[in-house]
Protein backbone atom coordinates (compact mmCIF):
# COMPACT_ATOMS: atom_id res chain seq x y z
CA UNK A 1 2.47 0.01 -44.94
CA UNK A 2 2.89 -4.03 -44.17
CA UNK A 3 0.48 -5.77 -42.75
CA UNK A 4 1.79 -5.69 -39.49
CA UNK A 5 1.95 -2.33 -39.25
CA UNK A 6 -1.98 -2.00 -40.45
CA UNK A 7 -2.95 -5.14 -37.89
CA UNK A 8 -1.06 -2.73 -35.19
CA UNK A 9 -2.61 0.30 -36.02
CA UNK A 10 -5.93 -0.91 -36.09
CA UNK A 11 -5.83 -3.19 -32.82
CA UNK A 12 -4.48 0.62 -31.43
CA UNK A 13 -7.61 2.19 -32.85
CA UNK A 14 -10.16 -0.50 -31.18
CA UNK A 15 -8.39 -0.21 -28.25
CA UNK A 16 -8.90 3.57 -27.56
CA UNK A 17 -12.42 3.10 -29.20
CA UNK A 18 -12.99 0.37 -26.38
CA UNK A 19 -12.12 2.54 -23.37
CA UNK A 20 -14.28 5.62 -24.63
CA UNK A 21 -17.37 3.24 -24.73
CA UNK A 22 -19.03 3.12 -21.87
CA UNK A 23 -22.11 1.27 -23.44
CA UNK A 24 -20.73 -0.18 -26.02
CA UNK A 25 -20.65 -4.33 -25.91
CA UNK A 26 -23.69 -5.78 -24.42
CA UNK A 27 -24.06 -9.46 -23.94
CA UNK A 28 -24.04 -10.89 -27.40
CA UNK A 29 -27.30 -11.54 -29.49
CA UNK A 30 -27.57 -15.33 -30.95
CA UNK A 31 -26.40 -14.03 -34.39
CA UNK A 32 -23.56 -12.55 -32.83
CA UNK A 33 -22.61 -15.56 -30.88
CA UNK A 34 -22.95 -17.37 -34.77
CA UNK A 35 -20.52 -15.20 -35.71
CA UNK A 36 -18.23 -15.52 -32.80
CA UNK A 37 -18.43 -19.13 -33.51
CA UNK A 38 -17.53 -19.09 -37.48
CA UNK A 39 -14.78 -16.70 -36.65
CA UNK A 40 -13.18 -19.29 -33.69
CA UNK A 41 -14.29 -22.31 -36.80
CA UNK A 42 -11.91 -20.40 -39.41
CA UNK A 43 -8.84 -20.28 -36.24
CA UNK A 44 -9.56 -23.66 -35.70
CA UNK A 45 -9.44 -25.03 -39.25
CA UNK A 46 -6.12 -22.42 -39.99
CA UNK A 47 -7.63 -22.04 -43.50
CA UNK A 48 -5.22 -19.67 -45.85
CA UNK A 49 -1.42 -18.83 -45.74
CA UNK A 50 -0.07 -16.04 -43.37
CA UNK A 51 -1.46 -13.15 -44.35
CA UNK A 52 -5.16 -14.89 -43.93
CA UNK A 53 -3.58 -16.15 -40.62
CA UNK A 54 -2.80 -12.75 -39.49
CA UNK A 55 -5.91 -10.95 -40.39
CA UNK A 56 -8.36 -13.70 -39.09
CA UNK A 57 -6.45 -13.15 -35.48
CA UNK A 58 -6.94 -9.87 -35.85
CA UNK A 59 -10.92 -9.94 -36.40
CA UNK A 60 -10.82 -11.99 -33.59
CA UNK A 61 -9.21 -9.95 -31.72
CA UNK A 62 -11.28 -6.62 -32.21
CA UNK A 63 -14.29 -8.72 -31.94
CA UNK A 64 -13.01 -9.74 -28.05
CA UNK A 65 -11.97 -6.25 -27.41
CA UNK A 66 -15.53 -4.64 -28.22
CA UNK A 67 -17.45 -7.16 -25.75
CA UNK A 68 -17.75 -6.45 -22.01
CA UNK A 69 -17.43 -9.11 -19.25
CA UNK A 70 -20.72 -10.65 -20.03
CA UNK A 71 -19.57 -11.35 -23.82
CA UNK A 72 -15.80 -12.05 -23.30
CA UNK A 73 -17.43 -14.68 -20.56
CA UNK A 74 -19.62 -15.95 -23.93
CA UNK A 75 -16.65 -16.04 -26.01
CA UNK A 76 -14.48 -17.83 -23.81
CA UNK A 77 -17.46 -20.79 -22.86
CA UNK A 78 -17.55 -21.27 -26.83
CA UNK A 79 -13.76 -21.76 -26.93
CA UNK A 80 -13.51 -24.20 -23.78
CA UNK A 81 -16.80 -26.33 -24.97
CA UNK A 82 -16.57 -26.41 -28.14
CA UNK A 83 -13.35 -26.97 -29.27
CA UNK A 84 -11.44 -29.25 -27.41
CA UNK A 85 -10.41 -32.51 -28.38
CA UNK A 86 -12.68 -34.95 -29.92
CA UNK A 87 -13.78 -37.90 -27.44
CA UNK A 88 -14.01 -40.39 -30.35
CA UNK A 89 -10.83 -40.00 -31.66
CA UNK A 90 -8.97 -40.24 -28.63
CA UNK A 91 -10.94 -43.33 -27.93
CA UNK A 92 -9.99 -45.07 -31.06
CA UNK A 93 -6.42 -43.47 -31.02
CA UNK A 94 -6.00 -44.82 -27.59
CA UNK A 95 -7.41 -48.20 -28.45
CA UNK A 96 -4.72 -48.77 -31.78
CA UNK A 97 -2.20 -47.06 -29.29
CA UNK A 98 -2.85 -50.16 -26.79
CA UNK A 99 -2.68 -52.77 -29.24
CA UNK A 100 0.61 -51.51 -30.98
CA UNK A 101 2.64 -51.69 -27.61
CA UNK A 102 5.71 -53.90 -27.90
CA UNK A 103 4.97 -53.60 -32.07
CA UNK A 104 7.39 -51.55 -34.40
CA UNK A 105 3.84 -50.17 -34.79
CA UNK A 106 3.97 -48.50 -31.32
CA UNK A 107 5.56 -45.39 -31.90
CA UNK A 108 3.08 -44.17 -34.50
CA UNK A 109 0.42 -44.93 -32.81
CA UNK A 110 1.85 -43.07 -29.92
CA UNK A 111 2.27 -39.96 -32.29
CA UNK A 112 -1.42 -40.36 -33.35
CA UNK A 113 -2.67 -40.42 -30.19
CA UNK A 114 -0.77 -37.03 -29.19
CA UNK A 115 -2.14 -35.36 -31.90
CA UNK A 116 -5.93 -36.64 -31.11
CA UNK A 117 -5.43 -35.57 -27.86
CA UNK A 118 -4.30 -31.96 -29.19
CA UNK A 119 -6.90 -29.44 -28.49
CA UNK A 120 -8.40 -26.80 -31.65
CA UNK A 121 -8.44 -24.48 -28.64
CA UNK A 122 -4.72 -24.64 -28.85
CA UNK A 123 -5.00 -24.02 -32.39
CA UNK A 124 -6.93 -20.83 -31.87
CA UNK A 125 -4.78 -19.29 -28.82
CA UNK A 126 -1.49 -19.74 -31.33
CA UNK A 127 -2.86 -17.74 -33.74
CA UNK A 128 -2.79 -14.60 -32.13
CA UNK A 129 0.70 -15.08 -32.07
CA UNK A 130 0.76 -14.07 -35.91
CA UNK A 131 -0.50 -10.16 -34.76
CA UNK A 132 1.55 -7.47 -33.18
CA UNK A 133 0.46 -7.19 -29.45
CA UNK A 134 -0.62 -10.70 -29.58
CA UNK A 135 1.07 -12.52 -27.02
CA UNK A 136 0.30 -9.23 -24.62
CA UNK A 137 -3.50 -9.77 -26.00
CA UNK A 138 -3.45 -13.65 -24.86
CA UNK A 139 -1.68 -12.03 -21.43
CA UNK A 140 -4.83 -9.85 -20.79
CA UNK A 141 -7.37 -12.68 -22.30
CA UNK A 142 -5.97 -14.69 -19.26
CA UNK A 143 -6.55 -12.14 -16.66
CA UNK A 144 -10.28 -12.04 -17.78
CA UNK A 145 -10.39 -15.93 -17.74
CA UNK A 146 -8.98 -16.34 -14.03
CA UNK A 147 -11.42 -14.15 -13.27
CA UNK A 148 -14.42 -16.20 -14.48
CA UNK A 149 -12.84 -19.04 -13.69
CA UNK A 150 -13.92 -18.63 -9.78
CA UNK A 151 -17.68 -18.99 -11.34
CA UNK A 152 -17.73 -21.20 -14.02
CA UNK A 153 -15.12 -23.95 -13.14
CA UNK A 154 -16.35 -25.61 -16.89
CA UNK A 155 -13.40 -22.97 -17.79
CA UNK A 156 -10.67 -24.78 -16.24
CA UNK A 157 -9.79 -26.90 -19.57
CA UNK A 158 -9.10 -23.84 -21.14
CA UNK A 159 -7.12 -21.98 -18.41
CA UNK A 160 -4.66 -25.30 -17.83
CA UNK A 161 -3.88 -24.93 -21.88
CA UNK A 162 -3.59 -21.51 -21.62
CA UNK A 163 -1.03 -21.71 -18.69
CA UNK A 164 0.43 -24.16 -19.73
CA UNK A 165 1.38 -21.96 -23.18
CA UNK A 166 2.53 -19.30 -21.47
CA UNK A 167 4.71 -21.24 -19.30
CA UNK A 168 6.54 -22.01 -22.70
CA UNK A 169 6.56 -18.86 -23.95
CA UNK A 170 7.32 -17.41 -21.21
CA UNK A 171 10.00 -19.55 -20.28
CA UNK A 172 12.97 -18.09 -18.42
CA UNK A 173 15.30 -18.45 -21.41
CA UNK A 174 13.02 -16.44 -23.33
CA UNK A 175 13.43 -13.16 -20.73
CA UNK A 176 15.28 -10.19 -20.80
CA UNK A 177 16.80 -8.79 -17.60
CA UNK A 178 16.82 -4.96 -17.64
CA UNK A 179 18.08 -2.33 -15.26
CA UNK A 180 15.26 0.67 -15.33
CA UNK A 181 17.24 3.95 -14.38
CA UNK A 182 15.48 7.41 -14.36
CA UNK A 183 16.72 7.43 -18.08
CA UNK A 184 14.72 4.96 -19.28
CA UNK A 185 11.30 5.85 -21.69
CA UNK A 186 8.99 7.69 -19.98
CA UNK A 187 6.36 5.10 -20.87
CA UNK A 188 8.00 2.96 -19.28
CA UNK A 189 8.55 4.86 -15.80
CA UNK A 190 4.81 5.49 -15.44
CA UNK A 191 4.09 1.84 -15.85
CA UNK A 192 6.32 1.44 -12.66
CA UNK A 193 4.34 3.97 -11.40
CA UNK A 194 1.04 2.17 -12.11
CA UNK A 195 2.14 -1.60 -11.45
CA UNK A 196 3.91 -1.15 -8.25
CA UNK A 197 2.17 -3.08 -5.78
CA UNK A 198 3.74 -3.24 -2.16
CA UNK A 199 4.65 0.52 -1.53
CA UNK A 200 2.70 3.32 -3.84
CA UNK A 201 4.62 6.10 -5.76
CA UNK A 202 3.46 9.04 -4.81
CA UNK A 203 5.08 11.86 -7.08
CA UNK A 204 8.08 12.01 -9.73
CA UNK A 205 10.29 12.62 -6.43
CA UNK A 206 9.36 9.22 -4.66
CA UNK A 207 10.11 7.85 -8.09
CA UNK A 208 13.30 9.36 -9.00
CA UNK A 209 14.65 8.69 -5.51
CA UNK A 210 13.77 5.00 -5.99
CA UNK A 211 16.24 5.40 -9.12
CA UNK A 212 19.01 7.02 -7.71
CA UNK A 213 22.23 6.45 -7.38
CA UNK A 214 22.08 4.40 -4.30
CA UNK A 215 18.98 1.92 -5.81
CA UNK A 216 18.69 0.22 -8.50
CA UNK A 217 15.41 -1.33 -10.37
CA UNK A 218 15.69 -4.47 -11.96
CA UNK A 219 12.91 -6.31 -14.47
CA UNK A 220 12.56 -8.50 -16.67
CA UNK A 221 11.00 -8.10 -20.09
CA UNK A 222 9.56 -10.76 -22.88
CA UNK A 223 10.60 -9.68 -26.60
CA UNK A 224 7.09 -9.26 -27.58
CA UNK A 225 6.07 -7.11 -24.87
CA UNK A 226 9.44 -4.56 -24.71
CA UNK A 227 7.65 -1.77 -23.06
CA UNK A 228 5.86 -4.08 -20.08
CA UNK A 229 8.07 -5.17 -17.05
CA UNK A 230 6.75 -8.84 -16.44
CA UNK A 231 8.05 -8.38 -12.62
CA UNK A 232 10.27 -6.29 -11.36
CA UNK A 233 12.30 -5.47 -8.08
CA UNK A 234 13.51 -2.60 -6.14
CA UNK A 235 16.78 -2.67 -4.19
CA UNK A 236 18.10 0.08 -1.76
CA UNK A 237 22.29 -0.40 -1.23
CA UNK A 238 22.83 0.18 2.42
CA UNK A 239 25.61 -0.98 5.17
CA UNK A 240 23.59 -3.14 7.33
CA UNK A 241 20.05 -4.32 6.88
CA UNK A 242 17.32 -2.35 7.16
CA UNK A 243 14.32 -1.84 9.68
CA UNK A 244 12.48 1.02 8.90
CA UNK A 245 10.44 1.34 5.33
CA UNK A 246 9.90 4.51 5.78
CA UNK A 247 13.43 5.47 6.47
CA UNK A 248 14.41 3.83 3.40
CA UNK A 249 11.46 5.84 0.98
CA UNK A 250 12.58 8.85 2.75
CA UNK A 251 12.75 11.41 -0.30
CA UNK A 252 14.77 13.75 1.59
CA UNK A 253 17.20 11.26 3.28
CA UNK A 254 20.80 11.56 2.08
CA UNK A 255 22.03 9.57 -0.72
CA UNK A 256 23.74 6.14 0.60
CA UNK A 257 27.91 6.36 -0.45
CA UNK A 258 27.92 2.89 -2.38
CA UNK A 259 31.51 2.41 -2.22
CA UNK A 260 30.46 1.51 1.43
CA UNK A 261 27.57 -0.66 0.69
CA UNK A 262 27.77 -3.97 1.89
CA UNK A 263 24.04 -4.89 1.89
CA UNK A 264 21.21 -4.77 -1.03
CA UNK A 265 17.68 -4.76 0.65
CA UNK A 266 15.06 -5.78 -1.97
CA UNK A 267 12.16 -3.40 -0.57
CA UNK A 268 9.58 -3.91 -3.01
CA UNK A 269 9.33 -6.89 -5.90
CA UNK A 270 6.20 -6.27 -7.83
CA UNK A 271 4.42 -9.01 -10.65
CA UNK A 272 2.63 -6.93 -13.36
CA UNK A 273 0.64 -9.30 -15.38
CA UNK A 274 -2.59 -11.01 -13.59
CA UNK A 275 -2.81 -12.99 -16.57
CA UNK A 276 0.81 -14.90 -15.81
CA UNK A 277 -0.40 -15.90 -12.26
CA UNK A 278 0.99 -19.37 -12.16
CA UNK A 279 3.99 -18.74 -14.57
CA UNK A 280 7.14 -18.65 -12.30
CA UNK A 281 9.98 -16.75 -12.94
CA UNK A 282 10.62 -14.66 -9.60
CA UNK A 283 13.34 -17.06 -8.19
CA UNK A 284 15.13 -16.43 -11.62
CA UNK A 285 14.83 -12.72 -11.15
CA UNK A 286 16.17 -12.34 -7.88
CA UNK A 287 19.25 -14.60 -8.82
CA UNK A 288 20.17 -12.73 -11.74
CA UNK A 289 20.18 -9.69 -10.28
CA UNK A 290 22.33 -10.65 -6.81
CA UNK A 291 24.86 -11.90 -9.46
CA UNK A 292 24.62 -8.09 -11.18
CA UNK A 293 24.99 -6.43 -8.08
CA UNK A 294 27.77 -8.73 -7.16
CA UNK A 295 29.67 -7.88 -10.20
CA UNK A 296 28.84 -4.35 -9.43
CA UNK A 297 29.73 -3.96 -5.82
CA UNK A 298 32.14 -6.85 -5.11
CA UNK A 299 32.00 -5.48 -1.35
CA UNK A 300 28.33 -6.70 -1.22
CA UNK A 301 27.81 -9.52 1.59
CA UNK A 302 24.21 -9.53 2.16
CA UNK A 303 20.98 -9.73 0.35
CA UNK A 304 18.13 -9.39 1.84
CA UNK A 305 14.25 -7.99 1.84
CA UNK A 306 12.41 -5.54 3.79
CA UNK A 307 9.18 -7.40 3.49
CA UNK A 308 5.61 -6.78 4.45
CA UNK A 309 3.09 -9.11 6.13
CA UNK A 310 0.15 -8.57 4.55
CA UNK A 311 -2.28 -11.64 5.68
CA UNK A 312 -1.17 -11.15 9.36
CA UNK A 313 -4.11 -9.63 11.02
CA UNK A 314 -6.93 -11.18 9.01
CA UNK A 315 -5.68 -14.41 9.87
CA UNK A 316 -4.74 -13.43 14.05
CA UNK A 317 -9.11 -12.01 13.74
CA UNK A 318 -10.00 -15.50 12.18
CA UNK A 319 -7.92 -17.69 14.98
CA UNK A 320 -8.02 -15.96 18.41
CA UNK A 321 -7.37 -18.55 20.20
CA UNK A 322 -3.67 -18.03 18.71
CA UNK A 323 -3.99 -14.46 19.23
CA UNK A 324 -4.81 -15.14 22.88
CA UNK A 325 -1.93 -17.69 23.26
CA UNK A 326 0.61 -14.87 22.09
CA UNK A 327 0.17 -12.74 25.36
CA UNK A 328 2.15 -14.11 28.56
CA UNK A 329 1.30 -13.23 32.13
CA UNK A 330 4.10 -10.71 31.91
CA UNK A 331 2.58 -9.04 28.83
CA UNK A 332 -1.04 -8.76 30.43
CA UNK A 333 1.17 -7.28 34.04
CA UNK A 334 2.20 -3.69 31.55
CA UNK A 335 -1.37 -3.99 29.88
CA UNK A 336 -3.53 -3.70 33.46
CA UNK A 337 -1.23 -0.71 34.30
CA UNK A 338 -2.92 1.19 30.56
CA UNK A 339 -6.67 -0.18 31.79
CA UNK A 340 -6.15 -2.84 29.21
CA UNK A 341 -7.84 -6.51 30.60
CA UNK A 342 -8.57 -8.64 28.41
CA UNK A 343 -8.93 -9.31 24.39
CA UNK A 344 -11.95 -7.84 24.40
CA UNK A 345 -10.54 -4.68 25.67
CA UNK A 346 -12.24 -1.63 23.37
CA UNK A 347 -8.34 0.13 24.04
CA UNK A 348 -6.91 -3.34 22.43
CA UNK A 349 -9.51 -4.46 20.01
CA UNK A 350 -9.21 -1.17 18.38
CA UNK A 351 -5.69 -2.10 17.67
CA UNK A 352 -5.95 -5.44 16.80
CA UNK A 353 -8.61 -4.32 14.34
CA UNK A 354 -5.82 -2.52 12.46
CA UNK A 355 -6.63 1.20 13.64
CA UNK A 356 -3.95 3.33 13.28
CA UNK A 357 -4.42 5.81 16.51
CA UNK A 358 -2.44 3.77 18.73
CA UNK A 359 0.76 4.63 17.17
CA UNK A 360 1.34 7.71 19.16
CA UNK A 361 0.61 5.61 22.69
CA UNK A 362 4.54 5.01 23.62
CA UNK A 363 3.48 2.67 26.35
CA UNK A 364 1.07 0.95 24.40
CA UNK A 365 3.78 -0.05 21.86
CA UNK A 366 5.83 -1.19 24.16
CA UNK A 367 3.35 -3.17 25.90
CA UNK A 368 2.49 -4.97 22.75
CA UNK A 369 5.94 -5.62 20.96
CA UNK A 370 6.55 -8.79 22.36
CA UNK A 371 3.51 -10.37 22.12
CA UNK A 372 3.02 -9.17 18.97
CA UNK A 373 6.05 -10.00 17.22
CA UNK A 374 5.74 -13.91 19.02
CA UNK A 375 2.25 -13.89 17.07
CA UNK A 376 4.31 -12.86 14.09
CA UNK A 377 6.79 -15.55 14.26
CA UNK A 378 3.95 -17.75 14.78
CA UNK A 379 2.35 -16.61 11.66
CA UNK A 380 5.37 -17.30 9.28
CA UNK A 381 6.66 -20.56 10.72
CA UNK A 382 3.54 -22.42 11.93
CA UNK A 383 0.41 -21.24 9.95
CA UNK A 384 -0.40 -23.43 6.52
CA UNK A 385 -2.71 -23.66 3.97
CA UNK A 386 -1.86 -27.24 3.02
CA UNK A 387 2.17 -27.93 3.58
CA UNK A 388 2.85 -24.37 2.16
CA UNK A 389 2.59 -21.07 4.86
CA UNK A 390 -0.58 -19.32 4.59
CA UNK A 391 1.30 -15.97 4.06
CA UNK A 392 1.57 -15.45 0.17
CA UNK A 393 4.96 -13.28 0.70
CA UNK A 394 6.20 -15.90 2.56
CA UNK A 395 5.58 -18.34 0.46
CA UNK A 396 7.39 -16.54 -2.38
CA UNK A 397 10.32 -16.00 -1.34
CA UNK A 398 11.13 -19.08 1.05
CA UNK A 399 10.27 -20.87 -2.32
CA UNK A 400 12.80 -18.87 -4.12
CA UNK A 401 15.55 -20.14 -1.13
CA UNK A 402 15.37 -17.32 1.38
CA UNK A 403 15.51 -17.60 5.16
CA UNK A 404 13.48 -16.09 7.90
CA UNK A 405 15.67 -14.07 9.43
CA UNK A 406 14.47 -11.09 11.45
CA UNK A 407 10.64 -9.70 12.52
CA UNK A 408 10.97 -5.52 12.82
CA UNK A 409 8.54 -3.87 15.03
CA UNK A 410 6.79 -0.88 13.68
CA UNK A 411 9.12 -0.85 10.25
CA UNK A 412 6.07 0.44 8.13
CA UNK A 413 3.62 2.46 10.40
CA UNK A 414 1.72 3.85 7.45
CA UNK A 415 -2.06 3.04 7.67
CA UNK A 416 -2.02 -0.01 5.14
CA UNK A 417 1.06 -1.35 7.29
CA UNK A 418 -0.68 -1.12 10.46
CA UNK A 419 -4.02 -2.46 9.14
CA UNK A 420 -1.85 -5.56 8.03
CA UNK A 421 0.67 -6.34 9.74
CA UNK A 422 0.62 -3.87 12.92
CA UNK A 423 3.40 -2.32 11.32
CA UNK A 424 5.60 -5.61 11.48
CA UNK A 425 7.80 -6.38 8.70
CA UNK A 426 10.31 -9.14 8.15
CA UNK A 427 13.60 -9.47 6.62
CA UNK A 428 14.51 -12.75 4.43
CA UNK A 429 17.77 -13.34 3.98
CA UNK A 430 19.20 -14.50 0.62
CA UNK A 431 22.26 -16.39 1.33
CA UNK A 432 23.85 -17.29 -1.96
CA UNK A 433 25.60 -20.49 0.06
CA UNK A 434 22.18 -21.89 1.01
CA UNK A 435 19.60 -20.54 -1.53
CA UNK A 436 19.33 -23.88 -2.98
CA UNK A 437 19.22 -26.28 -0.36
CA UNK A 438 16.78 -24.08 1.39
CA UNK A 439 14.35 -24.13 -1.73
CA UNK A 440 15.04 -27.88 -2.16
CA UNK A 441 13.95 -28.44 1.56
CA UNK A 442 10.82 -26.44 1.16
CA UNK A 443 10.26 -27.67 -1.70
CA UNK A 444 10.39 -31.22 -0.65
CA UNK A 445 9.71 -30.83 2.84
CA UNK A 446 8.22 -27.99 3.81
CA UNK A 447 10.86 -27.13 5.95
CA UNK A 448 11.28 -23.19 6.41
CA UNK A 449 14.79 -21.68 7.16
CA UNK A 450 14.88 -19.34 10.23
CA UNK A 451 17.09 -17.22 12.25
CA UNK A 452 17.73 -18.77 15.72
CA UNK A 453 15.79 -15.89 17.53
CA UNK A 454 12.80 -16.21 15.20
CA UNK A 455 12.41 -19.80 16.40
CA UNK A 456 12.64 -18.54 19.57
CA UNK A 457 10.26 -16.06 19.50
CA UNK A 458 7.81 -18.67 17.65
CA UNK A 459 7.97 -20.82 20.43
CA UNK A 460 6.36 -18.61 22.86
């Protein structure tokens, strides 16, 4: 066997031993931490040829894999403090740099004082590169670190390097677009299953009807990491845009006749990897595949989403006063006829809570459509954290070129949608004409594309 294959095999075999331990990997001891520490000294230094290369990372690894939070939290603060660049030598570096500028002199000093100012932490986090599973391990080492992070902001050196590495290896050029089709491994299937994040599947059915013939699932995939979707995107082929999510995950609903298509609704577009939070690569996903389906099904005109709100009524709780300013006199006319008077109103507040009873009042869904759905437009065209919308779906894909284009009352009126959003979705358009100039106007601006009667509605 090579050494790959025994590195693999044994990272496999402290992996399962990891998960069956429930008490194994308490904070680590002060020898331990010693030992921690000569192991991260032996990465830094890069003592040996390949093979010592690849067995060191592994140690290292197996060591990291048997500690729980407490010790990958110790591991991490011995990496981040204690082996970034040296002060001294980027002082002195930085000093000979200064005093060869405008010398033949200055371009070697320049080189000298990149490589003072290169980090042993980067030193380490390459090696684990030399292991199978490595760049997933680095991935997942990430996740744990932006989760400390929050606590211990004396991590941050090390998460910006980190990034900052993955943003190169993870670099769009690098990526592998893949269609997933009900044919695909099984393996791979259930990790759809497990990372989809906007609408759950709930059986083999839900799933195979998300892969039939009138959908198609797009992802894209790193060399190193074959079997894990990075992100991936699910796209119903309909004539006209849709309005209804549940209409659309309808298992029993009659298959679409794609010869007629003329619109691809991306329903659901799920990231996978915690540990890549930061590393963008959805715009590039969405654009490669509204090229595929365009080569597919030339009679496709418009792509679009069917996208949830999710920060919509947390953020109408924490500013009433916009809440308030959403219902006209004409609104609160049909409200007094249900007994409804105010804000305040149990009837109301139960709604605006995110309760899901109210669905079955027809009057009381009428009577709060409009307001609603103003509050909505509100929401995605007014409300910002900084010069970027507070809405995280929003910001995603008007930063990937899309336009506001139409608010749908009561699209998704399962519980999660109507605890929310109030069951209000939106559809962005992707117009391949404008994609870019909208992004560059965002981008630059802040400036968000919308649909004439969102506006409208937004203006109150």
């Amino acid at each position: 066997m090579t050494n790959s294959g025994l590195v693999s095999r044994g990272l496999s075999k402290v992996r399962e031993f990891v998960s069956s331990a429930t008490h194994f990997g308490k904070l680590p001891e002060t020898d331990d931490l010693e030992r921690i520490r000569e192991q991260l000294q032996e990465c830094a230094e890069g003592r040996g040829g390949e093979v010592s290369t690849r067995q060191r990372a592994a140690r290292l690894t197996e060591t990291y894999l048997r500690l729980d939070d407490a010790g990958r939290h110790a591991f991490l603060k011995i990496i981040a403090h204690e082996f970034g660049p040296d002060p001294r030598q980027i002082s002195v570096a930085h000093e000979a740099y200064q005093a060869a500028i405008g010398t033949p002199e200055q371009w070697d000093a320049e080189a000298h004082l990149r490589a003072a100012m290169r980090s042993r932490r980067l030193r380490i986090l390459t090696q684990f590169n030399a292991i199978p599973q490595g760049v997933k391990f680095l991935v997942d080492l990430r996740a744990d670190l932006l989760r400390f992070v929050a606590e211990d902001p004396l991590l941050k050196p090390l998460d910006r390097e980190l990034e900052a590495r993955l943003s190169a290896w993870f670099d769009v050029g690098f990526l592998e677009l893949q269609r997933i089709t009900w044919l695909s491994p099984a393996a791979l299937l259930e990790k759809l299953v497990q990372y989809e994040a906007v609408h759950e599947i709930r059986s083999w059915d839900d799933l195979k009807n998300r892969l039939d013939s009138d959908r198609r699932c797009y992802a894209f995939f790193h060399p190193r990491m074959p079997l894990e979707p990075l992100i991936f995107v699910q796209v119903a082929l309909l004539e006209g845009i849709a309005d209804n999510v549940q209409r659309l995950l309808d298992i029993d609903a009659p298959l679409a006749d794609t010869t007629r298509a003329t619109t691809a609704i991306f329903y659901s577009i799920s990231a996978t990897q915690p540990g890549l939070r930061g590393v963008s690569f959805g715009n590039f996903l969405l654009k490669r595949v509204i090229d595929d389906l365009k080569r597919d099904f030339p009679r496709l005109k418009t792509f679009a989403t069917l996208s949830p709100i999710p920060g919509l009524t947390r953020w109408a709780q924490r500013h009433p006063e916009e809440l308030a300013e959403a219902f006209l006199p004409a609104d609160w006319t049909r409200l007094h006829a249900l007994q409804i008077d105010s804000i305040e109103s149990p009837a109301l507040a139960a709604v605006l809570e995110g309760k899901p009873d109210w669905r079955a009042d027809e009057a009381l869904r009428e009577a709060l459509r409009e307001p609603l759905l103003r509050l909505a437009a509100h929401y995605l065209l007014e409300a910002r954290r900084g010069d970027k919308p507070v809405d995280a779906v929003a910001r995603f894909h008007l930063g990937n070129g899309a336009r506001v284009e139409r608010l749908n009352w009561l699209a998704d009126s399962a519980d999660k949608g109507l605890r929310q959003s109030w069951g209000i979705m939106v559809n962005y358009l992707y117009d391949p004409d404008r994609i870019e100039s909208n992004l560059e106007e965002f981008a630059s601006e802040g400036l968000i594309a919308a649909s004439s009667a969102v506006r409208k509605l937004a203006r109150r």
